[in-house]
Protein backbone atom coordinates (compact mmCIF):
# COMPACT_ATOMS: atom_id res chain seq x y z
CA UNK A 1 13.10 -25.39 -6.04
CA UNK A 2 13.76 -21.35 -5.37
CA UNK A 3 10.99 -18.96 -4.57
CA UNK A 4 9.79 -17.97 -7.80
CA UNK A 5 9.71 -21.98 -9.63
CA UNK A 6 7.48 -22.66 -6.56
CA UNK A 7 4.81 -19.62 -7.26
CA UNK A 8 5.31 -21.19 -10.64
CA UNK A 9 4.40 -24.57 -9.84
CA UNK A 10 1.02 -23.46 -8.16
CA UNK A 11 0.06 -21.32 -11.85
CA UNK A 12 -2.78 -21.59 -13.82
CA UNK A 13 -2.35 -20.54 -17.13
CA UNK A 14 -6.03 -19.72 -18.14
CA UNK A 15 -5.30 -17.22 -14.69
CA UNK A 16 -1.90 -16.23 -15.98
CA UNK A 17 -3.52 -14.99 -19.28
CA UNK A 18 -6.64 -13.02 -17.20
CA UNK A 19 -4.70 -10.77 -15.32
CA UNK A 20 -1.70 -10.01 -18.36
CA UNK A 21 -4.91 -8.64 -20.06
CA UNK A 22 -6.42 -6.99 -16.62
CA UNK A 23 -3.18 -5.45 -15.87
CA UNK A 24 -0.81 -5.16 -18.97
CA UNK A 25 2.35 -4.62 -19.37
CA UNK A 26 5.20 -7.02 -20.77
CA UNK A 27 6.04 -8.97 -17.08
CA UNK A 28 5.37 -12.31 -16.83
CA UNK A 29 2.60 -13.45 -14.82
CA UNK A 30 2.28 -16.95 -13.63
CA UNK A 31 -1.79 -17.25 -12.75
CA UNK A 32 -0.81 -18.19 -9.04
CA UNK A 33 -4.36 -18.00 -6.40
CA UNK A 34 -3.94 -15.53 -3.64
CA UNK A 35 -4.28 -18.54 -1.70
CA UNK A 36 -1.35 -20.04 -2.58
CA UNK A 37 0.73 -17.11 -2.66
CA UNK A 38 -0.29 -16.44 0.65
CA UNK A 39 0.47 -20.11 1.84
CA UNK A 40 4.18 -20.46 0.18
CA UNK A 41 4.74 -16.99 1.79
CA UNK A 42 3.62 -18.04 5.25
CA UNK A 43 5.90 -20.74 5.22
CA UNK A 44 9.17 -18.96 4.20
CA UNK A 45 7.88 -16.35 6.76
CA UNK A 46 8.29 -19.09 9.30
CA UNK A 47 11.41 -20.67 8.23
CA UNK A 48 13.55 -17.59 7.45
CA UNK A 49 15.32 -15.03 9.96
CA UNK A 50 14.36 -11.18 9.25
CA UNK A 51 17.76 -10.57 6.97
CA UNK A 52 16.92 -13.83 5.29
CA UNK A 53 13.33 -12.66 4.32
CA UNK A 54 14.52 -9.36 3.17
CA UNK A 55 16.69 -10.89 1.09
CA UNK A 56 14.29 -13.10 -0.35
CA UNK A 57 12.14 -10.17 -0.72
CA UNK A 58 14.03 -8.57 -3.01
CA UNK A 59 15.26 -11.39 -5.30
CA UNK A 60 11.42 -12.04 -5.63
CA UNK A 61 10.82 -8.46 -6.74
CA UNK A 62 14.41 -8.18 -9.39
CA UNK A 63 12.55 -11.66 -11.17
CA UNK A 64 9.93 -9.00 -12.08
CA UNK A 65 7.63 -11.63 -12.10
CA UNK A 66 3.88 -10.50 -11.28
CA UNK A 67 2.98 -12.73 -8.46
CA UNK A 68 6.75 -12.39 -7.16
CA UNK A 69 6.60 -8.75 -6.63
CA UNK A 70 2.80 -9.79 -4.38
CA UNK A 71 4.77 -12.33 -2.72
CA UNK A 72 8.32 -9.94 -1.96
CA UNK A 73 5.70 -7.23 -0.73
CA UNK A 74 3.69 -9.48 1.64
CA UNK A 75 7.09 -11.12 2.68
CA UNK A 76 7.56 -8.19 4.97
CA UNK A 77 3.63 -7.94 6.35
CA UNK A 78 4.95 -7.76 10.32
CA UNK A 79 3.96 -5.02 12.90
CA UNK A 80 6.76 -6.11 14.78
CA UNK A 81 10.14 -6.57 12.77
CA UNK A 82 13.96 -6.00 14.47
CA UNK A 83 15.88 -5.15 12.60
CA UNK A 84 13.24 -3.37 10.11
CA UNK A 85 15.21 -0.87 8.62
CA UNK A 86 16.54 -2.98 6.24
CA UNK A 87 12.86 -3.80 5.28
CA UNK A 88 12.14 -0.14 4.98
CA UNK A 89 14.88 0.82 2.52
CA UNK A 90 13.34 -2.35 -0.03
CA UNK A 91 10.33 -1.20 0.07
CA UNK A 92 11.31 2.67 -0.73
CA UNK A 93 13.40 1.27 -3.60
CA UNK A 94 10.65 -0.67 -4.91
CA UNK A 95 8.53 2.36 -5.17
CA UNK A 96 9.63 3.92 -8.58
CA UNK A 97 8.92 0.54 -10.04
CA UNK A 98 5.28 0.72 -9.16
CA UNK A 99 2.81 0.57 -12.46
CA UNK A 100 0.13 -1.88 -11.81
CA UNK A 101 -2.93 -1.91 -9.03
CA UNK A 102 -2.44 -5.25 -7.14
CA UNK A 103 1.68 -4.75 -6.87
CA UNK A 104 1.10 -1.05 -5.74
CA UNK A 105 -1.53 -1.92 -3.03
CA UNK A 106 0.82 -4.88 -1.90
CA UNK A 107 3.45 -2.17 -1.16
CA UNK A 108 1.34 -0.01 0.48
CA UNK A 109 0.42 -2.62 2.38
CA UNK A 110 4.03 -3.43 3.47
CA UNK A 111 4.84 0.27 3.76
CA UNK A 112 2.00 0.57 6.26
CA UNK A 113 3.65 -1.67 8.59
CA UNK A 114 7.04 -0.09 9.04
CA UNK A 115 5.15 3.53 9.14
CA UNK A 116 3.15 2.30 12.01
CA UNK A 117 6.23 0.93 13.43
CA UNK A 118 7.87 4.52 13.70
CA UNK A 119 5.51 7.86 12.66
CA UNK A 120 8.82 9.69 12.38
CA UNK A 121 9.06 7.68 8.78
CA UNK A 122 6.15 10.06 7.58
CA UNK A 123 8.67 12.69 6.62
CA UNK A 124 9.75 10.41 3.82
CA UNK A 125 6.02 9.77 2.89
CA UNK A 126 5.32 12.86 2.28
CA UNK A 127 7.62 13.08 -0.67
CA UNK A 128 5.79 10.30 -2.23
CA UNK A 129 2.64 12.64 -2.42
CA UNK A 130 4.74 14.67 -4.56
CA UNK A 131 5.98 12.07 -6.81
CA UNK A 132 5.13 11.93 -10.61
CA UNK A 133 4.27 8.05 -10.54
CA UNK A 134 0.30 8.31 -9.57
CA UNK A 135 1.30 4.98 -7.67
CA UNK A 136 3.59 6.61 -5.39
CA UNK A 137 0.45 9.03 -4.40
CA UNK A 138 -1.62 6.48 -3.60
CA UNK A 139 1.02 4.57 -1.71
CA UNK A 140 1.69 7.66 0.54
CA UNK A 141 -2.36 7.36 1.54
CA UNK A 142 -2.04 3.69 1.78
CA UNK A 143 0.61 3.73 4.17
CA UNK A 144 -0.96 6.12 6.81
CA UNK A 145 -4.38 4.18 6.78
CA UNK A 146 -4.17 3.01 10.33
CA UNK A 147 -3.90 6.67 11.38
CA UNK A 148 -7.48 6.74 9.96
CA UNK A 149 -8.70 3.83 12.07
CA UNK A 150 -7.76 5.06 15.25
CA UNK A 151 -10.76 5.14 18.16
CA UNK A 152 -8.49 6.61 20.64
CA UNK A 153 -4.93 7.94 19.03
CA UNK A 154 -2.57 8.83 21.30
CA UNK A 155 -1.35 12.30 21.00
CA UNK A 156 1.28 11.62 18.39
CA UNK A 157 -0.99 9.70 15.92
CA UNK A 158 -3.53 12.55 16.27
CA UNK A 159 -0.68 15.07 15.15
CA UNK A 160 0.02 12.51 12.64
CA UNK A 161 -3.47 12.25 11.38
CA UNK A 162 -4.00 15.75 10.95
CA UNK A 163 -0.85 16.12 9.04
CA UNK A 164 -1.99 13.28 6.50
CA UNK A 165 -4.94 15.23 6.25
CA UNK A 166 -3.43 18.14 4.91
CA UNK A 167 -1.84 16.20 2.70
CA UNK A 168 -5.07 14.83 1.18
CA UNK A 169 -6.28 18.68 0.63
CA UNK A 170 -3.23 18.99 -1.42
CA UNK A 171 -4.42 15.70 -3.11
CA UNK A 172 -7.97 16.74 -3.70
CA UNK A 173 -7.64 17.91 -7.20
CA UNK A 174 -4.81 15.27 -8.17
CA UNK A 175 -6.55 13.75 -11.46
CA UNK A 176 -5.72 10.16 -10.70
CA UNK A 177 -8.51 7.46 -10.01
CA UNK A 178 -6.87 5.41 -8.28
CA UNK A 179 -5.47 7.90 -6.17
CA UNK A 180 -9.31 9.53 -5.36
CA UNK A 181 -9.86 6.15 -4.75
CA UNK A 182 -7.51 6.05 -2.02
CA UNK A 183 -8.64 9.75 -0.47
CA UNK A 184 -12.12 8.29 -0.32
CA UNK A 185 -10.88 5.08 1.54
CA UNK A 186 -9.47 7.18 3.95
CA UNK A 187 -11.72 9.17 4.78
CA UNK A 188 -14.31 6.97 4.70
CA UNK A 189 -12.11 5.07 7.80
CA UNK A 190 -12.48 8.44 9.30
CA UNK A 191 -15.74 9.02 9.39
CA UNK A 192 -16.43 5.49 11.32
CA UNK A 193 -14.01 6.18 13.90
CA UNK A 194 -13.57 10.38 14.57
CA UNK A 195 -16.55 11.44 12.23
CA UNK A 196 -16.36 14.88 14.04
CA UNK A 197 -12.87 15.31 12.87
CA UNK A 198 -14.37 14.61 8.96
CA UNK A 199 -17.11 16.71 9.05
CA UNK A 200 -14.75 19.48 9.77
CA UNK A 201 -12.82 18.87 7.37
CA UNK A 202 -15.67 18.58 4.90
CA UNK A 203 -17.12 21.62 6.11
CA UNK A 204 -13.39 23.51 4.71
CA UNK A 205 -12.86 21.36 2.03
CA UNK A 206 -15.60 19.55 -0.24
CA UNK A 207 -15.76 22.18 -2.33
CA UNK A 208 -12.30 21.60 -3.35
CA UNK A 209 -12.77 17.73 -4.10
CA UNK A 210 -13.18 16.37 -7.26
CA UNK A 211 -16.71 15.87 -8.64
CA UNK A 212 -16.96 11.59 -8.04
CA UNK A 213 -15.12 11.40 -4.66
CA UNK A 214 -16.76 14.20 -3.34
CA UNK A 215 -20.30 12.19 -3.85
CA UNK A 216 -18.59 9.08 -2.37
CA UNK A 217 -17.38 11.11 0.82
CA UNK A 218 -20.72 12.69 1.16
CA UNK A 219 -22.35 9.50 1.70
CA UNK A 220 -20.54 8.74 4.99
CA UNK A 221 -21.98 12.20 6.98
């Protein structure tokens, strides 16, 4: 059985039918739990050397199958990965493909990881603030999160926090939800762990923030 008959084989089709109408589109969803998912994942995770997971990874995501593309993206969930550049050109190729909420977050989730892994890789994130797929945007936020979540950076995630910081200023008008959605996560991770360093930069810059994010950031000071 390959990778995509066993998500299939864990489907519900009463689940299958919920999130085609929750998230659209013509792929084909299966109705497979997170759970499960999450289970057949950990277990090719286990089994599989680092070039055999990427691989995997991306014959998941070309089946353009819904709970594939969660499965390719959470495939490559490791702080620690050698090689991982391999890992980190899939997941920039998978990037102008983004269109729905739970595949998009997966990927930023998976992008996070190989950011983390070398903050010289935010050069390239910084494009995707730029791009035209609103997906992309909130992937570049995604991806820096830990940078939020920092008690005690060391001097080069401080730099690096500030500079995802001014990339959120240039964000602050951008008339995406989900992607105010994703300024407001981030700052709200701020504010619990350098709230100094937010209320400056709420002191410059609230005024600039759209209408609804701006009330959920004010909560947090």
């Amino acid at each position: 059985m390959n990778a995509v008959e066993a998500l299939r084989a864990q489907g519900n089709e009463d689940l299958a039918a919920a999130a085609a109408e929750r998230h659209g589109g013509e792929r084909t969803y299966l109705g497979t739990p997170n759970a499960a998912i999450d289970a057949l994942v950990a277990e090719w995770r286990a089994d599989l050397s680092v070039e055999e997971r990427v691989a995997l990874a991306s014959s998941l995501w070309h089946s353009d199958v819904h709970e594939a593309r969660i499965a390719a993206a959470r495939l490559l969930l490791q702080a620690r990965m050698r090689p991982d550049e391999p890992a980190w050109r899939l997941v920039q190729a998978w990037l102008p493909d983004l269109d729905v909420w739970a595949i998009a977050d997966a990927v930023g989730k998976a992008a996070e990881k190989r950011v983390m892994a070398d903050l010289d890789r935010l050069e390239t994130v910084k494009d995707w603030t730029l791009s035209e797929n609103p997906w992309m945007r909130r992937c570049a936020l995604m991806a820096t999160a830990p940078l939020a979540k920092k008690n005690h950076p060391k001097p080069a995630e401080n730099a690096a926090r500030d500079e995802v910081l001014d990339w959120i200023v240039d964000l602050l008008q951008d008339r995406d939800w989900h992607v105010q959605k994703a300024i407001a996560a981030w700052l709200r991770d701020l504010s619990r762990h350098d709230p100094d360093r937010l209320r400056s930069f709420l002191a410059e810059h609230s005024e600039a923030m759209r209408g609804f994010t701006r009330k959920d950031v004010a909560k947090l000071v």
